[in-house]
N, C-alpha and C. Protein backbone atom coordinates (compact mmCIF):
# COMPACT_ATOMS: atom_id res chain seq x y z
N UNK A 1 103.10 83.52 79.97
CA UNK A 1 103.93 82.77 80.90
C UNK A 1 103.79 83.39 82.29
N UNK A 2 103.75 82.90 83.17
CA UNK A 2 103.50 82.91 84.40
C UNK A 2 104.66 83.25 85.67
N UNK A 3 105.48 84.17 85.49
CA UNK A 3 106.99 84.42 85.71
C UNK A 3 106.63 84.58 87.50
N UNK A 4 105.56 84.86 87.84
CA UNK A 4 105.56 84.58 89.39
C UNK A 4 105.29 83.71 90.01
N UNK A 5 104.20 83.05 89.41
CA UNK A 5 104.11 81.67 90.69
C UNK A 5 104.71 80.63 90.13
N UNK A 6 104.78 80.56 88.87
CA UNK A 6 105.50 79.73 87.55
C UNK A 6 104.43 78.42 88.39
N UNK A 7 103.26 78.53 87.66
CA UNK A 7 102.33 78.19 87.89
C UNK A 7 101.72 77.25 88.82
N UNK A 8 101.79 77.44 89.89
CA UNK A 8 101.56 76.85 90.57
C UNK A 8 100.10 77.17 91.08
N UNK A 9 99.74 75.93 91.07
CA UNK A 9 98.21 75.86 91.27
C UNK A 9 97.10 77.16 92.36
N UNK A 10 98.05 77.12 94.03
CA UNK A 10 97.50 77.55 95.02
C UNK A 10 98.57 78.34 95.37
N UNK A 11 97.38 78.85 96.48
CA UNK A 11 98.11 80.14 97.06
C UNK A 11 97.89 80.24 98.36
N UNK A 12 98.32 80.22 99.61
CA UNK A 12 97.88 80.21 101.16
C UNK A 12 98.98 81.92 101.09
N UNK A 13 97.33 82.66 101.62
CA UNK A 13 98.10 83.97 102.57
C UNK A 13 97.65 83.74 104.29
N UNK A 14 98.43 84.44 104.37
CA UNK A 14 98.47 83.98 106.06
C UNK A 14 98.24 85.42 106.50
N UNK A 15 97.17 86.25 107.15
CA UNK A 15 96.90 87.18 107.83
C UNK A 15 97.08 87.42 109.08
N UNK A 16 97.01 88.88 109.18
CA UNK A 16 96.82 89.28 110.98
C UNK A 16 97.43 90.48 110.75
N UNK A 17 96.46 91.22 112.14
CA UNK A 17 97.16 92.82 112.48
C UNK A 17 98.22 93.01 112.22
N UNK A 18 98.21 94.52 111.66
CA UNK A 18 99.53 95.19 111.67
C UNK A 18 100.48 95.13 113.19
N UNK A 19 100.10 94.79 114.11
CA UNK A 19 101.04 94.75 115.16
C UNK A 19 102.44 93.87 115.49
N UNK A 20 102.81 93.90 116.06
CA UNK A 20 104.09 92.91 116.58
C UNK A 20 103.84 91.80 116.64
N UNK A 21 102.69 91.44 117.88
CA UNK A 21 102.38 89.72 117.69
C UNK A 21 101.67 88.94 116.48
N UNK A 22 101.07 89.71 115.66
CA UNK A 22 99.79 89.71 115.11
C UNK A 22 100.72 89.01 113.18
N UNK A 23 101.95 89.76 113.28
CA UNK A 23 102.62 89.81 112.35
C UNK A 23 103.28 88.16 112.77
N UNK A 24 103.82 88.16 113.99
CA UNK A 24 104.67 87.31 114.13
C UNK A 24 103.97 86.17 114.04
N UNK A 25 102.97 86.30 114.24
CA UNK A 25 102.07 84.91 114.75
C UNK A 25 101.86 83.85 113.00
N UNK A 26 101.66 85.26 112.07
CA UNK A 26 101.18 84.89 111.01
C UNK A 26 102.22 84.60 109.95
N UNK A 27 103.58 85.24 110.52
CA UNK A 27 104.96 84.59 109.96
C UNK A 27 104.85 83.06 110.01
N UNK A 28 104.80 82.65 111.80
CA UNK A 28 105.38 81.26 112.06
C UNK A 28 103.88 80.20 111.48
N UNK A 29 103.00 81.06 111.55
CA UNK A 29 101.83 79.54 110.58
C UNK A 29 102.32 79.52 109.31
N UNK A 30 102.67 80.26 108.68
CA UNK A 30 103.40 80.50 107.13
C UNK A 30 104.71 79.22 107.51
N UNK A 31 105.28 79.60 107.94
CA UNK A 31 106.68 77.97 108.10
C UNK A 31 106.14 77.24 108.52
N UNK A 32 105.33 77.26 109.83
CA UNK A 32 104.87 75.59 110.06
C UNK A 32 103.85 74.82 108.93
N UNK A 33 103.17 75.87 107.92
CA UNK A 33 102.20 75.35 106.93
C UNK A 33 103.55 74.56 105.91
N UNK A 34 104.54 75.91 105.92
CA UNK A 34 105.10 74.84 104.51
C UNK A 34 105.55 73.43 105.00
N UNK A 35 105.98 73.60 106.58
CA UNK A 35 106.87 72.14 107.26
C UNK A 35 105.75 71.19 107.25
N UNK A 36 104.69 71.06 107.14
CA UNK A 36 103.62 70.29 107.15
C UNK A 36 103.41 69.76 105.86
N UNK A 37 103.61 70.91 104.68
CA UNK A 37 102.95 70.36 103.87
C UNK A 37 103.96 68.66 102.75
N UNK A 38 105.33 68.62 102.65
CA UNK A 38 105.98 67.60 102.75
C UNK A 38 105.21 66.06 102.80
N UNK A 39 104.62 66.27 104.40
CA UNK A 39 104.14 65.24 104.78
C UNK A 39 102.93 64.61 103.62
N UNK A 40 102.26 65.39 103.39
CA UNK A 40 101.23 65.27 102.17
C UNK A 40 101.40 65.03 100.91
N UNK A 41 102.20 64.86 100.81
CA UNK A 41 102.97 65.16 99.56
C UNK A 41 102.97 66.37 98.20
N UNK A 42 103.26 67.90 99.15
CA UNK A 42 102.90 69.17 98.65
C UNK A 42 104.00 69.39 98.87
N UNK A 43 104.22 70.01 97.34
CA UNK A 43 105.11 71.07 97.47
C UNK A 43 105.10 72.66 97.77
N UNK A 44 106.07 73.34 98.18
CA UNK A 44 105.80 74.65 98.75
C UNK A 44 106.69 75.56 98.28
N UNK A 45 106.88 76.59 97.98
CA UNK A 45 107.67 77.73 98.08
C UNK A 45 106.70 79.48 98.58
N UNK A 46 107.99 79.96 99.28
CA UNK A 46 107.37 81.36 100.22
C UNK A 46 107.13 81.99 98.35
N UNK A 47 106.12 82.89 98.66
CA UNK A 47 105.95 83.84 97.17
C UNK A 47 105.91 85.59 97.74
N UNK A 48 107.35 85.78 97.62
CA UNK A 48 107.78 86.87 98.29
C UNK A 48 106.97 88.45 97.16
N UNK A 49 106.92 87.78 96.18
CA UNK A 49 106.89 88.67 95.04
C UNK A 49 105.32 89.07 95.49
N UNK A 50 104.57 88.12 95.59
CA UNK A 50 102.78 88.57 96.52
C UNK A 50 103.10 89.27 97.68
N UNK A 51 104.11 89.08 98.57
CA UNK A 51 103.64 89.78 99.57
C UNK A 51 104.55 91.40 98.94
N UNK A 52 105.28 91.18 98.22
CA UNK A 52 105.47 92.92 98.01
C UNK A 52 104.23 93.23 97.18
N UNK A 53 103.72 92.95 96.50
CA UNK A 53 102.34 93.51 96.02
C UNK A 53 101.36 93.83 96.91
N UNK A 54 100.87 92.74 97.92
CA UNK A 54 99.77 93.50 99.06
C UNK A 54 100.74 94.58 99.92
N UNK A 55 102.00 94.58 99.94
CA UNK A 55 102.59 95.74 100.65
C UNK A 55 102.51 96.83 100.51
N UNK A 56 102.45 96.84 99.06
CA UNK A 56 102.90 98.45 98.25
C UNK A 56 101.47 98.65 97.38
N UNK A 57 100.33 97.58 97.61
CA UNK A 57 98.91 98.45 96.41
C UNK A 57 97.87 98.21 97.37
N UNK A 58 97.47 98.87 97.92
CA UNK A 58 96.34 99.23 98.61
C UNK A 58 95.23 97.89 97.92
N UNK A 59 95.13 98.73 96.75
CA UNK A 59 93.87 97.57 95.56
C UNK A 59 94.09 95.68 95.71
N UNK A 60 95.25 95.47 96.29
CA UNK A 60 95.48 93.89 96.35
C UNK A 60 94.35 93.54 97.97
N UNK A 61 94.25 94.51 98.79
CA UNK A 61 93.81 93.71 99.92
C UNK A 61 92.30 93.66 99.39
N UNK A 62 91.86 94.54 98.51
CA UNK A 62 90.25 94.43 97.84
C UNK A 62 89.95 93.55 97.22
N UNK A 63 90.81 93.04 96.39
CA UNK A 63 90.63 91.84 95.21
C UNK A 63 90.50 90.54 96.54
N UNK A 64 90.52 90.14 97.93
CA UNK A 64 90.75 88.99 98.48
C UNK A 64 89.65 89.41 99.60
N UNK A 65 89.14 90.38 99.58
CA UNK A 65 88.00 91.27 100.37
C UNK A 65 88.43 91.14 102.08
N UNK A 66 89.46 91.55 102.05
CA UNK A 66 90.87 91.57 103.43
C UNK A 66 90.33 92.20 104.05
N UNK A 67 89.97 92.08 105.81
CA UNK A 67 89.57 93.92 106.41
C UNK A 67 90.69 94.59 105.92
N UNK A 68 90.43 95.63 106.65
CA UNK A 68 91.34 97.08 106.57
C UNK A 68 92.00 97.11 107.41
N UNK A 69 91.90 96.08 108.72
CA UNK A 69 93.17 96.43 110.08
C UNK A 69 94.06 95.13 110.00
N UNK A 70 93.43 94.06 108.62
CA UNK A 70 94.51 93.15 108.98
C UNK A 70 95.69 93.79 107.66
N UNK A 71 96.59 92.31 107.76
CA UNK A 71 97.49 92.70 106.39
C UNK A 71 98.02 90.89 105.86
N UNK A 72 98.80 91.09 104.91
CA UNK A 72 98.87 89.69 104.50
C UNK A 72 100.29 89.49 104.76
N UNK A 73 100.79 88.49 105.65
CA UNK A 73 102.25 88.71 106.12
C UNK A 73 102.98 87.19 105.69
N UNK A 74 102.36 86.48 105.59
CA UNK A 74 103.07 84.99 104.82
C UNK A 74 102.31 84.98 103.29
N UNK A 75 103.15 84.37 102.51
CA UNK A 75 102.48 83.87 101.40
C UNK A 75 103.27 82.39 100.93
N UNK A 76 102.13 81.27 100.73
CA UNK A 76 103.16 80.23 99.73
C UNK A 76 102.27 80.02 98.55
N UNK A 77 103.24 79.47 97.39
CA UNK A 77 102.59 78.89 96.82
C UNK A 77 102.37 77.44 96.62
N UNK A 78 101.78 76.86 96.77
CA UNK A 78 101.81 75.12 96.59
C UNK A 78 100.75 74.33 96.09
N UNK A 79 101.41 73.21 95.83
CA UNK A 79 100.79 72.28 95.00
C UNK A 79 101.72 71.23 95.00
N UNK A 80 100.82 69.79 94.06
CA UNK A 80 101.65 68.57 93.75
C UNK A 80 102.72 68.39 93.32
N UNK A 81 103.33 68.24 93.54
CA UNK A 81 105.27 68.67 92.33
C UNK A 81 104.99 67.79 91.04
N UNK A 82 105.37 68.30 90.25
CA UNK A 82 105.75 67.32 88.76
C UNK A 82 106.87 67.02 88.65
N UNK A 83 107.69 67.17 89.55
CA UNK A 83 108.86 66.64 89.60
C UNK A 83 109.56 65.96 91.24
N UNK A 84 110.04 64.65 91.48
CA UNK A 84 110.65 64.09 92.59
C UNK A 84 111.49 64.25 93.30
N UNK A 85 111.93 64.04 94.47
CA UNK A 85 113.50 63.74 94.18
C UNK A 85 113.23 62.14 95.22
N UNK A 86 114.25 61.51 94.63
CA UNK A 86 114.55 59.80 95.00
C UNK A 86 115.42 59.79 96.11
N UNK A 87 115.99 60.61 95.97
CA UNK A 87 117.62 60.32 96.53
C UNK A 87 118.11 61.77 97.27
N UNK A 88 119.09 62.01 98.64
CA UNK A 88 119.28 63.16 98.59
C UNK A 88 121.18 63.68 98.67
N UNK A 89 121.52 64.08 97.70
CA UNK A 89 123.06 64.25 97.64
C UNK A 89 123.97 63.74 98.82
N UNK A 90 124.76 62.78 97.99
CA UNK A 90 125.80 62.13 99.07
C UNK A 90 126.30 63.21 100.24
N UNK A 91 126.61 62.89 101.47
CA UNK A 91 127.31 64.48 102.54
C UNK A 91 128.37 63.70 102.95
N UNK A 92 129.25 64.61 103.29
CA UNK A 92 130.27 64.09 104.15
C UNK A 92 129.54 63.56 105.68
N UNK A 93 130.48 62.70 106.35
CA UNK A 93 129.88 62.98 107.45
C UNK A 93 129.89 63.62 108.77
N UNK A 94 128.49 64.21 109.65
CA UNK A 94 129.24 65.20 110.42
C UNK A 94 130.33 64.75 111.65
N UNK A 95 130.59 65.81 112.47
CA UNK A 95 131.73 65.86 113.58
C UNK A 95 130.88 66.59 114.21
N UNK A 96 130.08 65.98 115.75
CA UNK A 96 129.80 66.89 116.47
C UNK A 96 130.58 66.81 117.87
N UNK A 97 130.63 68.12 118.32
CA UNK A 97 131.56 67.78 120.25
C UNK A 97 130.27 68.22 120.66
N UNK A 98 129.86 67.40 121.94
CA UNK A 98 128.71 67.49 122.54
C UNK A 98 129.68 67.96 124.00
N UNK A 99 129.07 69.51 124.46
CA UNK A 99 129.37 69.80 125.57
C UNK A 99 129.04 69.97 126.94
């Protein structure tokens, strides 16, 4: 059984330098990939459990043949859903004061 990706087909890592921008840059393609993927009809979830593995084992950036100055700072996993949704839970409705 497959208790991490709970099988999901794919895997997008999102790279870049260990630095400040390099990190940040490769955060926000990681959200704008999952906000995109919707449109396609893909499903997405972040796979936090991969990025603590390339964090903490040296041997994970070898298995994906990674340089050595980048690092892997987004991860999703996605694919087709086998499951829908039709409908999205009744809400109250809002109250906004526009100031």
């Amino acid at each position: 059984m497959d208790r991490i990706s709970r099988g999901a087909p794919h895997l997008a890592l999102c790279c870049g330098p260990n630095d400040g921008l390099g990190k940040i840059d490769a955060i926000v393609a990681t959200a704008h990939l999952e906000l995109a993927f919707p449109a396609l009809g893909i499903g997405s979830c972040w796979a936090g459990y991969i990025l603590a593995a390339f964090s903490t084992n040296p041997e994970m950036k070898k298995l994906i043949s990674l340089d050595t100055n980048l690092e892997v700072h987004g991860a999703l996993m996605f694919g087709y859903p086998v499951h829908g949704y039709h409908k999205i839970p009744a809400r109250k409705p809002v109250s906004i004061s526009w100031l």
